[in-house]
PDB file of N, CA and C in Angstrom:
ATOM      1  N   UNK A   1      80.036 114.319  96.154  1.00  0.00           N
ATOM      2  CA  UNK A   1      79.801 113.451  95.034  1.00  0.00           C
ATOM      3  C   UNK A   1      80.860 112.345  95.027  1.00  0.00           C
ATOM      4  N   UNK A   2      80.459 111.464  94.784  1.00  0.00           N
ATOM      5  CA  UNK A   2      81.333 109.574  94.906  1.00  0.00           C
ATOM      6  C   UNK A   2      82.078 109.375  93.553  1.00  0.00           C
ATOM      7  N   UNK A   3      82.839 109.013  93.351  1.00  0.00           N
ATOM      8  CA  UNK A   3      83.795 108.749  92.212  1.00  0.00           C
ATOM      9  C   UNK A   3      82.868 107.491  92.026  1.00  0.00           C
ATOM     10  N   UNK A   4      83.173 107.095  90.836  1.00  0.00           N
ATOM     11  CA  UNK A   4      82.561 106.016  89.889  1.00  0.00           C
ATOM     12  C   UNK A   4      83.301 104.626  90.089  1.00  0.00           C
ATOM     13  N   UNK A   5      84.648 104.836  90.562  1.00  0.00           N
ATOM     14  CA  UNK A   5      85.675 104.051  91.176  1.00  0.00           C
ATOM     15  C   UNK A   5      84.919 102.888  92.524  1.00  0.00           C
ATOM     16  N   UNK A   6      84.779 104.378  93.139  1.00  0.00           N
ATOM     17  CA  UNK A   6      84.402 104.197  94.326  1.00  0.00           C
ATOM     18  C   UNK A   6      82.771 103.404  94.720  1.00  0.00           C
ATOM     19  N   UNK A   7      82.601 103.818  93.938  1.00  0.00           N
ATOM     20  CA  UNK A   7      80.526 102.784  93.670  1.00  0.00           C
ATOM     21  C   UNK A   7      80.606 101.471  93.396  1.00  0.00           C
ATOM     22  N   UNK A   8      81.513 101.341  91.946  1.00  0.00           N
ATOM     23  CA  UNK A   8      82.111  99.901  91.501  1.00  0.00           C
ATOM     24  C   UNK A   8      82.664  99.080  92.563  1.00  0.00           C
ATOM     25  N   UNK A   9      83.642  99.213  93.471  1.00  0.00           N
ATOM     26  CA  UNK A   9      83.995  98.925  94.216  1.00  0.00           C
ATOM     27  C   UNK A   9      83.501  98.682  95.406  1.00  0.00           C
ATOM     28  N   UNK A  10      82.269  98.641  95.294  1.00  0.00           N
ATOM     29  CA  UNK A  10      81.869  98.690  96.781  1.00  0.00           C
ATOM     30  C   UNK A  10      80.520  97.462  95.894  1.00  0.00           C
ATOM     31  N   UNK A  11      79.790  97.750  94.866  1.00  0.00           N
ATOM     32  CA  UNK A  11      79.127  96.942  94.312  1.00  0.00           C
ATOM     33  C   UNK A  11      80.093  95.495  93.885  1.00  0.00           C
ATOM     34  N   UNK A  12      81.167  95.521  93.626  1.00  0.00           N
ATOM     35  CA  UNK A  12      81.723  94.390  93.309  1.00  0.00           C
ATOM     36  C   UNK A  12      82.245  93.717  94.739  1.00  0.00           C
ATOM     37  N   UNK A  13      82.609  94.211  95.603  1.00  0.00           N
ATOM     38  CA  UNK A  13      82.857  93.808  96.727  1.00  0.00           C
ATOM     39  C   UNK A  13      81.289  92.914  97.721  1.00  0.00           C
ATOM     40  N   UNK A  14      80.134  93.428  96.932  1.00  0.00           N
ATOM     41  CA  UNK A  14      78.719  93.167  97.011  1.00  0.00           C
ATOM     42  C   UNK A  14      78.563  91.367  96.421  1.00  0.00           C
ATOM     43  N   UNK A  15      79.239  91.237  95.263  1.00  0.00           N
ATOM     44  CA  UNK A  15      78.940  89.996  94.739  1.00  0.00           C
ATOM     45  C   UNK A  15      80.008  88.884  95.436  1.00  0.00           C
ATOM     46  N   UNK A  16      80.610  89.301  96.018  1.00  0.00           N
ATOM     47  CA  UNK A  16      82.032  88.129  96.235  1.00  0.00           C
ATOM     48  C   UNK A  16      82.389  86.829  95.570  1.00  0.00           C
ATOM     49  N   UNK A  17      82.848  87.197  93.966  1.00  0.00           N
ATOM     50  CA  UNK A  17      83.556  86.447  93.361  1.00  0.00           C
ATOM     51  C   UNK A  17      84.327  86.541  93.096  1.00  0.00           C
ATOM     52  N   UNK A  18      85.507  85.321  92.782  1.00  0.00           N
ATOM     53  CA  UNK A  18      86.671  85.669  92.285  1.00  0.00           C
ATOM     54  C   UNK A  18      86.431  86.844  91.019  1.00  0.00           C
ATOM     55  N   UNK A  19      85.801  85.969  90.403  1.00  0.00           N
ATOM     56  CA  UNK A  19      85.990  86.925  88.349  1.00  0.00           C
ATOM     57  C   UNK A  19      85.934  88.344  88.705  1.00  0.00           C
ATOM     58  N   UNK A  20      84.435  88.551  90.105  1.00  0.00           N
ATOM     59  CA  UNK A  20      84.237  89.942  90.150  1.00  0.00           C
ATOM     60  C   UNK A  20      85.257  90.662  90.640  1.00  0.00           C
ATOM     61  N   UNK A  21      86.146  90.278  91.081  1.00  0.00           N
ATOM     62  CA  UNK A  21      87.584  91.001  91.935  1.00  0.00           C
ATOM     63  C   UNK A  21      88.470  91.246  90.356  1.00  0.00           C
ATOM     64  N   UNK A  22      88.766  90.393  89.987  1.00  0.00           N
ATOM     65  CA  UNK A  22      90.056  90.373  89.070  1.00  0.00           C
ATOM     66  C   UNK A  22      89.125  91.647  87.881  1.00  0.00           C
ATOM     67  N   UNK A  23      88.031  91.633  87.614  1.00  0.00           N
ATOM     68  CA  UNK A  23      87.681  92.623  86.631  1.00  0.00           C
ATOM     69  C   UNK A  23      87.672  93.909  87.294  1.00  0.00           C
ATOM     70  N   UNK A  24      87.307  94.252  88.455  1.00  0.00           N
ATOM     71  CA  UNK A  24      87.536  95.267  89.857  1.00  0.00           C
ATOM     72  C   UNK A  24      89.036  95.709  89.129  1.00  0.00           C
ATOM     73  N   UNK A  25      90.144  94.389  89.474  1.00  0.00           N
ATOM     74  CA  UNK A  25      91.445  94.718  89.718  1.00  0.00           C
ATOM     75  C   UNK A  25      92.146  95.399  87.962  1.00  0.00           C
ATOM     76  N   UNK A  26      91.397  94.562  87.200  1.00  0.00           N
ATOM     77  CA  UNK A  26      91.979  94.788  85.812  1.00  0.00           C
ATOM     78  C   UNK A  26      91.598  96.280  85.622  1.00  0.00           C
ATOM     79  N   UNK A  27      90.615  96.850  86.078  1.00  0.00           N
ATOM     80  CA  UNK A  27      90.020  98.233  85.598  1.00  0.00           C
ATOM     81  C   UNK A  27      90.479  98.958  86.528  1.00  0.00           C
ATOM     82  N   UNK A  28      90.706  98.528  87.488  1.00  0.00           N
ATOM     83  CA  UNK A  28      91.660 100.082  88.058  1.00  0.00           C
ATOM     84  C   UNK A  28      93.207  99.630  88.441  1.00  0.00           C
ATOM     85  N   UNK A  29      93.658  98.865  87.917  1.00  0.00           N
ATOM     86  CA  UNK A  29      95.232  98.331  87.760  1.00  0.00           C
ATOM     87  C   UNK A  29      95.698  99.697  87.752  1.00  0.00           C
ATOM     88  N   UNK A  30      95.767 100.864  86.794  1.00  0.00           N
ATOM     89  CA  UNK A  30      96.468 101.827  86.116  1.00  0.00           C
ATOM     90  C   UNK A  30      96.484 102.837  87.505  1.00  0.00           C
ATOM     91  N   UNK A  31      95.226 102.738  87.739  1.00  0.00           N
ATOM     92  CA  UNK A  31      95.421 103.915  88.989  1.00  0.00           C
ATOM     93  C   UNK A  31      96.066 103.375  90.487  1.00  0.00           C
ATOM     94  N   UNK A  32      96.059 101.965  90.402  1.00  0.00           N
ATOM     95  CA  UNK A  32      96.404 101.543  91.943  1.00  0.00           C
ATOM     96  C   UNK A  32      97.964 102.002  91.579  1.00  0.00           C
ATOM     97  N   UNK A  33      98.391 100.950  90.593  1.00  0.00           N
ATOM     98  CA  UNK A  33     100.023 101.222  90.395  1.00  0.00           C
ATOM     99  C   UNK A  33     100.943 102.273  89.741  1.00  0.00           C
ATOM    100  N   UNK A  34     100.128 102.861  89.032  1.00  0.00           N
ATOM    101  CA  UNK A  34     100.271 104.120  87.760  1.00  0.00           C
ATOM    102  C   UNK A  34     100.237 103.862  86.498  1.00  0.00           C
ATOM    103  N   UNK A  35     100.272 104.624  85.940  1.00  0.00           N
ATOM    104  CA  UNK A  35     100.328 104.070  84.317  1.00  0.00           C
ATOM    105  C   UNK A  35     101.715 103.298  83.984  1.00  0.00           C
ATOM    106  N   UNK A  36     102.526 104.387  84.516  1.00  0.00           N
ATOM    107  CA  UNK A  36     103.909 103.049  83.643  1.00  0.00           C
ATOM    108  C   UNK A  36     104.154 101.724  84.215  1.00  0.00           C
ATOM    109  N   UNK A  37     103.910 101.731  85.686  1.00  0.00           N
ATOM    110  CA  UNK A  37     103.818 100.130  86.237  1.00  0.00           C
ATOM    111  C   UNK A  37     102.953  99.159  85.577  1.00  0.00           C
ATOM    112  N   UNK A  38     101.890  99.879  85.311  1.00  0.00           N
ATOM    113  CA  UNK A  38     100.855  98.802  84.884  1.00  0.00           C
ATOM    114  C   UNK A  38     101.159  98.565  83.324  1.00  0.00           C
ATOM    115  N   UNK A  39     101.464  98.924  82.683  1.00  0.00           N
ATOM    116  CA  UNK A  39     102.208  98.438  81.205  1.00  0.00           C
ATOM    117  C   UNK A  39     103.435  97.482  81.206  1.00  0.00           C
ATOM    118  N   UNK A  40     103.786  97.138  82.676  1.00  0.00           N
ATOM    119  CA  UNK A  40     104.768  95.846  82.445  1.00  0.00           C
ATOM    120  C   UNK A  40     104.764  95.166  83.416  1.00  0.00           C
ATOM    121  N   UNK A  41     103.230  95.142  84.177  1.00  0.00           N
ATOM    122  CA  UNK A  41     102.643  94.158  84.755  1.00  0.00           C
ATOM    123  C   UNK A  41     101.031  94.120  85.026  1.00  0.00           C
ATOM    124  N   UNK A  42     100.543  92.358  84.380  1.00  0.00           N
ATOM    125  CA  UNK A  42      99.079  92.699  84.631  1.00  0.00           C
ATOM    126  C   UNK A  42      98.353  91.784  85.227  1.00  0.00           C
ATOM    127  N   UNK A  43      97.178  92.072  86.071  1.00  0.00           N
ATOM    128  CA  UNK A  43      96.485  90.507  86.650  1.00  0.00           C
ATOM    129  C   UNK A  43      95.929  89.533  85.948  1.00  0.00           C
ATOM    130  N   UNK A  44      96.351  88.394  85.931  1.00  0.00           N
ATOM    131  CA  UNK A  44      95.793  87.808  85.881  1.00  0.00           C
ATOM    132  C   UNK A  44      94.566  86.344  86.507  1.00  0.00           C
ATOM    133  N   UNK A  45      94.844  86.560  87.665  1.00  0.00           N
ATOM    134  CA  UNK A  45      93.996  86.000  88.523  1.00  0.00           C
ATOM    135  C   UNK A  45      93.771  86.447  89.963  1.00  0.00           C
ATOM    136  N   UNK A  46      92.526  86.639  90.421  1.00  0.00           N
ATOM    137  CA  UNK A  46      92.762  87.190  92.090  1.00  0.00           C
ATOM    138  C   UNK A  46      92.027  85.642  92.597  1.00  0.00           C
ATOM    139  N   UNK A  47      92.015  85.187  93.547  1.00  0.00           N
ATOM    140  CA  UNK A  47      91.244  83.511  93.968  1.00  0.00           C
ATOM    141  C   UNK A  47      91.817  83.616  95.666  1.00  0.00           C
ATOM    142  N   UNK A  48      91.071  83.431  96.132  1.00  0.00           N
ATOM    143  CA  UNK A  48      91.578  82.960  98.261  1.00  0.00           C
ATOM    144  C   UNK A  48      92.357  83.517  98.471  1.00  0.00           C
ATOM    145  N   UNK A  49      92.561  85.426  97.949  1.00  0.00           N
ATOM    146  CA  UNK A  49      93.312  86.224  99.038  1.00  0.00           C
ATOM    147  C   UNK A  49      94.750  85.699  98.173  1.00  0.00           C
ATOM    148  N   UNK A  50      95.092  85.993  97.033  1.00  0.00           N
ATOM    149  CA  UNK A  50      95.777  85.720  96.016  1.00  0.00           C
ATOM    150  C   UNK A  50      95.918  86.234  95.177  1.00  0.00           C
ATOM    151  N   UNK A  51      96.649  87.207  94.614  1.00  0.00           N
ATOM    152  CA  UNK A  51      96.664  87.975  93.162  1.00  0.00           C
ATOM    153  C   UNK A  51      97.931  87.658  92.372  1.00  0.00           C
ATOM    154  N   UNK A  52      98.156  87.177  91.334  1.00  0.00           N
ATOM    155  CA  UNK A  52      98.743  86.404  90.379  1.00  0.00           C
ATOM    156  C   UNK A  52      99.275  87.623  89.175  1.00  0.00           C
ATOM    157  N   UNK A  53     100.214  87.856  89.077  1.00  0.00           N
ATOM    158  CA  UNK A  53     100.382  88.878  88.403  1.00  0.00           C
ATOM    159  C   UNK A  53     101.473  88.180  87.174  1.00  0.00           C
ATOM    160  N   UNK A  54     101.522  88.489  85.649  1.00  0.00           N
ATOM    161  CA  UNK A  54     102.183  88.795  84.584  1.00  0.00           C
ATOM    162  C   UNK A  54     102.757  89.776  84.498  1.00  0.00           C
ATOM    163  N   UNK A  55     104.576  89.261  84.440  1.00  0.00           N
ATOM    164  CA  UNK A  55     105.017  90.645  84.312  1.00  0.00           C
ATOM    165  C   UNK A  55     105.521  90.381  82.828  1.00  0.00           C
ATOM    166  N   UNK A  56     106.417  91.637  82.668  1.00  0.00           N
ATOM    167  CA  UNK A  56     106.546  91.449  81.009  1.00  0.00           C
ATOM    168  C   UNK A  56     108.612  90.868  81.436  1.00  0.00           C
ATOM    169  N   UNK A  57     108.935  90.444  82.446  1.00  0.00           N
ATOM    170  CA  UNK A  57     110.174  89.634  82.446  1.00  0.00           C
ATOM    171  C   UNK A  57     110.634  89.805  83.579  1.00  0.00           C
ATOM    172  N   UNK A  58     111.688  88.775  83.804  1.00  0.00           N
ATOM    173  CA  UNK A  58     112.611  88.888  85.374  1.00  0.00           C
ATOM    174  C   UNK A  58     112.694  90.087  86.012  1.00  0.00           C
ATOM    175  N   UNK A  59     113.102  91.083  85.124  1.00  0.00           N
ATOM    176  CA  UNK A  59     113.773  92.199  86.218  1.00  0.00           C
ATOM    177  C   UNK A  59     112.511  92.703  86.491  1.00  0.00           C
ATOM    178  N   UNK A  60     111.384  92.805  85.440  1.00  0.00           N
ATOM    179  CA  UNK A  60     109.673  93.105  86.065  1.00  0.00           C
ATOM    180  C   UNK A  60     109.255  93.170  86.947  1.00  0.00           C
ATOM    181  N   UNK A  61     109.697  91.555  87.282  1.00  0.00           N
ATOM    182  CA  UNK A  61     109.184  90.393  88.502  1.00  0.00           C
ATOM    183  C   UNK A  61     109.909  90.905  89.937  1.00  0.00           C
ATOM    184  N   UNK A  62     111.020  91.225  89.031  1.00  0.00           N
ATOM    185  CA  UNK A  62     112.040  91.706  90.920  1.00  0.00           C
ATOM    186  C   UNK A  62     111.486  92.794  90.800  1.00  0.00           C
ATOM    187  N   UNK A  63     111.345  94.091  90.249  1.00  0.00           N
ATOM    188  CA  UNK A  63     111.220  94.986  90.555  1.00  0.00           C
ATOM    189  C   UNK A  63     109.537  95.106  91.612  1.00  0.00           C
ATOM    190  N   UNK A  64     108.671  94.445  90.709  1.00  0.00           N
ATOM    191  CA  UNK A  64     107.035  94.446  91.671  1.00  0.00           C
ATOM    192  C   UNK A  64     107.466  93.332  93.172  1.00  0.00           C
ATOM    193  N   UNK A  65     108.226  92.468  92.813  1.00  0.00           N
ATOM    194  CA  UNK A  65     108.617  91.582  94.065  1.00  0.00           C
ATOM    195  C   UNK A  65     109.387  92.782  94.991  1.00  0.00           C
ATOM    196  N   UNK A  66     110.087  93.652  95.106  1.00  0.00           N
ATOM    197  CA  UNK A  66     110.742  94.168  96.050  1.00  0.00           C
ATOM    198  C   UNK A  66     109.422  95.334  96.429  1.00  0.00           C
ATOM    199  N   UNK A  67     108.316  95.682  95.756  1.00  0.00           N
ATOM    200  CA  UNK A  67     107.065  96.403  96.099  1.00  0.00           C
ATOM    201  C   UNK A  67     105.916  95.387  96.452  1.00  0.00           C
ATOM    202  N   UNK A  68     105.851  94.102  96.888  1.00  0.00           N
ATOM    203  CA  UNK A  68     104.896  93.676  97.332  1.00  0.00           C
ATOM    204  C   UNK A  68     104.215  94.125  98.497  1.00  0.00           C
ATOM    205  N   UNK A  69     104.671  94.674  99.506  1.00  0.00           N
ATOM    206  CA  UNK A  69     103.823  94.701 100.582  1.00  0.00           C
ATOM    207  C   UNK A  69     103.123  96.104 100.477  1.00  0.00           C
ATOM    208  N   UNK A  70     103.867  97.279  99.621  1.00  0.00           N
ATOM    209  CA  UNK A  70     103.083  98.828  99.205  1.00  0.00           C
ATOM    210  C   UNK A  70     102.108  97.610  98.294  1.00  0.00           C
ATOM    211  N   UNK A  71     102.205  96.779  97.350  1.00  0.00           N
ATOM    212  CA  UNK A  71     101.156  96.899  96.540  1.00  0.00           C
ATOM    213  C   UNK A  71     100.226  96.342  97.345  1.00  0.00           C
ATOM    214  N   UNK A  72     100.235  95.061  97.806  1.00  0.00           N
ATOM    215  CA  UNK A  72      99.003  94.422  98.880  1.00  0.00           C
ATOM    216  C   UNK A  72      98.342  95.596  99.237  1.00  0.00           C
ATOM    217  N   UNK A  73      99.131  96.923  99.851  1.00  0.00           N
ATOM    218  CA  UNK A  73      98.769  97.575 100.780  1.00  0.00           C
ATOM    219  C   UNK A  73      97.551  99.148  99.805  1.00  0.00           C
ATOM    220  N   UNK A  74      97.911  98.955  98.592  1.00  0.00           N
ATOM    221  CA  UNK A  74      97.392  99.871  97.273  1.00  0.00           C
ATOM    222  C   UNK A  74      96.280  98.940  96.975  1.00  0.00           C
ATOM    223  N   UNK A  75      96.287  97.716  96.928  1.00  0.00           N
ATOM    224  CA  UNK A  75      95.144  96.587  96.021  1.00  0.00           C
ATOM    225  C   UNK A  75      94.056  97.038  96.742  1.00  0.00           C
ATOM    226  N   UNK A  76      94.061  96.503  98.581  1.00  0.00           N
ATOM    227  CA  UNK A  76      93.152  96.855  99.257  1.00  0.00           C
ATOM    228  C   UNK A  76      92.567  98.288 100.081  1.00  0.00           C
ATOM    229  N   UNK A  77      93.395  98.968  99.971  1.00  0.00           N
ATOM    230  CA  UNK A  77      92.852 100.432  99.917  1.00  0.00           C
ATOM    231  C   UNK A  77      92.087 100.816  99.274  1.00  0.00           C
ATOM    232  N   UNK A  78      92.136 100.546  97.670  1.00  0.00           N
ATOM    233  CA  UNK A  78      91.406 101.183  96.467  1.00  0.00           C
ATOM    234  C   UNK A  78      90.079 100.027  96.663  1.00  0.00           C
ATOM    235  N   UNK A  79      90.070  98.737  97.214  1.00  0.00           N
ATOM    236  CA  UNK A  79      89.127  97.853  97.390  1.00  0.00           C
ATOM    237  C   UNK A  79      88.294  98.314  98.776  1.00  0.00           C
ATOM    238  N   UNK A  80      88.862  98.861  99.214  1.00  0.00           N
ATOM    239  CA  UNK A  80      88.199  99.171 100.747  1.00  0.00           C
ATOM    240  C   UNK A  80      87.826  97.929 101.813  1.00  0.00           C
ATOM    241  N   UNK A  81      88.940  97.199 101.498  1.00  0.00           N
ATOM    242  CA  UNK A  81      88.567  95.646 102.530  1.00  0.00           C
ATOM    243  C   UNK A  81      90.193  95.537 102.471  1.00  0.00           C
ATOM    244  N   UNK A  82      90.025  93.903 102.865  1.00  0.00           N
ATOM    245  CA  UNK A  82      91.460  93.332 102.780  1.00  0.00           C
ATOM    246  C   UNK A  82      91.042  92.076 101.612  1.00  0.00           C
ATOM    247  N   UNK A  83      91.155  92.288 100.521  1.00  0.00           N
ATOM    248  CA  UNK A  83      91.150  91.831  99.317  1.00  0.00           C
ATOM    249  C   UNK A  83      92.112  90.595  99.202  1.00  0.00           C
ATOM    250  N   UNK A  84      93.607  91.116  99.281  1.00  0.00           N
ATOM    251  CA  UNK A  84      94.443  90.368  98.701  1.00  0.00           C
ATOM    252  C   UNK A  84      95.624  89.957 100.112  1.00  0.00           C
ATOM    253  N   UNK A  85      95.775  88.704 100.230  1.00  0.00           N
ATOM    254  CA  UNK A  85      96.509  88.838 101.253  1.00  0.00           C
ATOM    255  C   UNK A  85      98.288  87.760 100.417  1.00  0.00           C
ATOM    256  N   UNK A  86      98.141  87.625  99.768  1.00  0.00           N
ATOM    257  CA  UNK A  86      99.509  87.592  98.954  1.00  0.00           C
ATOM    258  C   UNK A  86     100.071  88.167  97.155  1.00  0.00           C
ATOM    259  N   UNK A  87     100.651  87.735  97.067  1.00  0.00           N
ATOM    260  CA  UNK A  87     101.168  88.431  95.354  1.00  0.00           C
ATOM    261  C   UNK A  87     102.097  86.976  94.927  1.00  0.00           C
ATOM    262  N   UNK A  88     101.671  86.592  93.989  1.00  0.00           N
ATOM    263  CA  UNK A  88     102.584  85.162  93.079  1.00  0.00           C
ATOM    264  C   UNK A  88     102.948  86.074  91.642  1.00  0.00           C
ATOM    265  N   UNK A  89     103.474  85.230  91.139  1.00  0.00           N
ATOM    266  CA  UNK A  89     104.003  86.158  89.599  1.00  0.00           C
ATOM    267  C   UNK A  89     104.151  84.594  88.985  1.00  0.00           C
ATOM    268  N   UNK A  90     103.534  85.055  87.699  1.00  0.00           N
ATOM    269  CA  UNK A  90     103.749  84.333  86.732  1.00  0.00           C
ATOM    270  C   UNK A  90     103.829  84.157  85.311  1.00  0.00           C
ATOM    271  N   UNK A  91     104.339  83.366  84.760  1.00  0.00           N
ATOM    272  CA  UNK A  91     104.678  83.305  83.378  1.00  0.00           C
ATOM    273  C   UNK A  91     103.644  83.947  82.318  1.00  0.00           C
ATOM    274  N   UNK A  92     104.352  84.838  81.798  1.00  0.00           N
ATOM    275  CA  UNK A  92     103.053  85.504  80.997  1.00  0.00           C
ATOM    276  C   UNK A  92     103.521  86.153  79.708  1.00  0.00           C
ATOM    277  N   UNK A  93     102.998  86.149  78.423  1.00  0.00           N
ATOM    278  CA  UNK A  93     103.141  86.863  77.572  1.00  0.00           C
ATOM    279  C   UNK A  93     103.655  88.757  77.285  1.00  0.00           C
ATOM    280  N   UNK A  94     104.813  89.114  76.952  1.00  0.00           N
ATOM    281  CA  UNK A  94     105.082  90.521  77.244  1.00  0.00           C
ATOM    282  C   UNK A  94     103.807  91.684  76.754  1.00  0.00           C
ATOM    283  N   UNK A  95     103.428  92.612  77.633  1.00  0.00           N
ATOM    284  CA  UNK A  95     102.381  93.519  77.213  1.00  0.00           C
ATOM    285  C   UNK A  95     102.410  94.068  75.750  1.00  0.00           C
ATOM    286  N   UNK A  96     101.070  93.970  75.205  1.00  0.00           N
ATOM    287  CA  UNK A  96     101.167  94.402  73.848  1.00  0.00           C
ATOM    288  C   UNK A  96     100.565  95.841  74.064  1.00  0.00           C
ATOM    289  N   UNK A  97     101.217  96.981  73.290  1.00  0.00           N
ATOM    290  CA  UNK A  97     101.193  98.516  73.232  1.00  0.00           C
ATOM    291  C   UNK A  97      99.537  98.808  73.191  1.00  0.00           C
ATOM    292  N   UNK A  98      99.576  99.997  73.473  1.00  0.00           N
ATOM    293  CA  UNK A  98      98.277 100.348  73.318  1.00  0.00           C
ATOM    294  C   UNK A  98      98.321 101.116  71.779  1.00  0.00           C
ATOM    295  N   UNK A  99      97.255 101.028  70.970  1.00  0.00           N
ATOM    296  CA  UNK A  99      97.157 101.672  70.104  1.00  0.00           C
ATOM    297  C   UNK A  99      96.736 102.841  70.197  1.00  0.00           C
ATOM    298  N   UNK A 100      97.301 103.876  69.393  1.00  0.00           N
ATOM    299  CA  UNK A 100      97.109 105.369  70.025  1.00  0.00           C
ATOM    300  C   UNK A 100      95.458 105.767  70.098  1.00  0.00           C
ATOM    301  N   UNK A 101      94.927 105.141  69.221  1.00  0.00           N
ATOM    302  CA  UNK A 101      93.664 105.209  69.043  1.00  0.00           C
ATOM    303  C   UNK A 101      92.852 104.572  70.620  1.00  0.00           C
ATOM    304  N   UNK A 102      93.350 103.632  71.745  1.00  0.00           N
ATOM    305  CA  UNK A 102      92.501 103.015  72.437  1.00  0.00           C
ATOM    306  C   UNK A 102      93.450 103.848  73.663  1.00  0.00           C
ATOM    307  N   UNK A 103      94.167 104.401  73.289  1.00  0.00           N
ATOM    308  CA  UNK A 103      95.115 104.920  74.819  1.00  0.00           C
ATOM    309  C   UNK A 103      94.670 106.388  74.739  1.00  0.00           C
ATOM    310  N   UNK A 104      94.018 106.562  75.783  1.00  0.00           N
ATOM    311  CA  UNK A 104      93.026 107.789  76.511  1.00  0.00           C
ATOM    312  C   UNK A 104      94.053 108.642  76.779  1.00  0.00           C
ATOM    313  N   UNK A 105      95.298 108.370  77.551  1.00  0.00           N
ATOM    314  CA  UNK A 105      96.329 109.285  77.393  1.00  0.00           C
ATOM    315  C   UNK A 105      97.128 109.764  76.420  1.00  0.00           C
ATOM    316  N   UNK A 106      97.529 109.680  75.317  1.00  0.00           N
ATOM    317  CA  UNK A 106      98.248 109.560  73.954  1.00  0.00           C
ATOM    318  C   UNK A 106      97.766 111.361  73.724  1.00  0.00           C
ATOM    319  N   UNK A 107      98.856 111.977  73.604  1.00  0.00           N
ATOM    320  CA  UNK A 107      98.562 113.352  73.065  1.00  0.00           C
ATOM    321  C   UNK A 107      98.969 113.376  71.368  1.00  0.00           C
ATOM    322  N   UNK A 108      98.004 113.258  71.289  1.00  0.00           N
ATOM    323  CA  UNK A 108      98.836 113.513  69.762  1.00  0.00           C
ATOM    324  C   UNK A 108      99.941 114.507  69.208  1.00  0.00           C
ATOM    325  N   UNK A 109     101.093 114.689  68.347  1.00  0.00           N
ATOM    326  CA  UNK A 109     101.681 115.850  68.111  1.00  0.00           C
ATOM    327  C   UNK A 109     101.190 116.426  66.961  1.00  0.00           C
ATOM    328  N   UNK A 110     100.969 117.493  67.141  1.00  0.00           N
ATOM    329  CA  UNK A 110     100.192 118.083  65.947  1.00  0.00           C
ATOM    330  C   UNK A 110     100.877 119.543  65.337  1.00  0.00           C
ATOM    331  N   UNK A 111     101.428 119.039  64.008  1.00  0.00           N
ATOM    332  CA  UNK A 111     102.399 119.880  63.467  1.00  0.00           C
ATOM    333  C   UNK A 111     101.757 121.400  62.559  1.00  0.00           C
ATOM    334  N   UNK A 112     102.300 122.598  62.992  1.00  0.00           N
ATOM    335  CA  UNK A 112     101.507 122.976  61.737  1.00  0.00           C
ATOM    336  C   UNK A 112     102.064 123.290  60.118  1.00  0.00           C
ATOM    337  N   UNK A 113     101.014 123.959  59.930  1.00  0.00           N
ATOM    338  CA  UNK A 113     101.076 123.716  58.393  1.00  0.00           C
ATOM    339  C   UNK A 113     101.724 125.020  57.906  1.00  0.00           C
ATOM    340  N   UNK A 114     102.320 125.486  56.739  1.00  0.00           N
ATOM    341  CA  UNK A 114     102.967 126.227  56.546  1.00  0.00           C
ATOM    342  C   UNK A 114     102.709 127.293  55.269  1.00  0.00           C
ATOM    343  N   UNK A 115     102.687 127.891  55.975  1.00  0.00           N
ATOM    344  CA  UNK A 115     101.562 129.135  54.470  1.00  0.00           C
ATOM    345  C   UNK A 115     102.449 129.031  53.234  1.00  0.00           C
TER     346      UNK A 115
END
């Protein structure tokens, strides 16, 4: 049985557009890089073998800049082609939190009650 990942990805790789890559890239951001990477950096544009990334500040920027060639090498794996053949960084607004309500991971703590 095929992961759902894995169908998308092969259907979006079907249309060859930019938009269709960067929505590809925005929806599985979390799993290429992990969850905590991807909360302080996000795509915003993929275009001619180009992925444009927002980080949430300098040391962000160095930190995904000293992982560029694992990530190139994560973008197009999970794409099953050669997708992206550089990484730019740019000026971008700092990530806003997920609300516990829209974050799928969020365990709630749940206290009990006391006779």
């Amino acid at each position: 049985m095929e992961h759902a990942g894995e169908i998308l990805g092969r259907t979006m790789r079907r249309l060859d557009r930019p938009e269709a890559a960067l929505a590809w890239i925005l929806s599985a951001w979390p799993s290429i890089v992990g969850p905590s990477l991807a909360m302080h950096a996000r795509p915003v544009r993929c275009n001619g073998g180009c992925l444009e990334l927002a980080t949430d500040g300098k040391i962000w920027e160095q930190q995904f800049e000293s992982m560029k060639k694992e990530l190139l090498a994560r973008v197009n794996r999970a794409w099953g082609a050669n997708l992206v053949r550089e990484v730019k960084f740019v000026a971008g607004k700092p990530a806003e939190k997920l609300s516990h309500e829209s974050d799928n991971t969020h365990t709630p703590f749940i206290r009990r009650q006391r006779a």
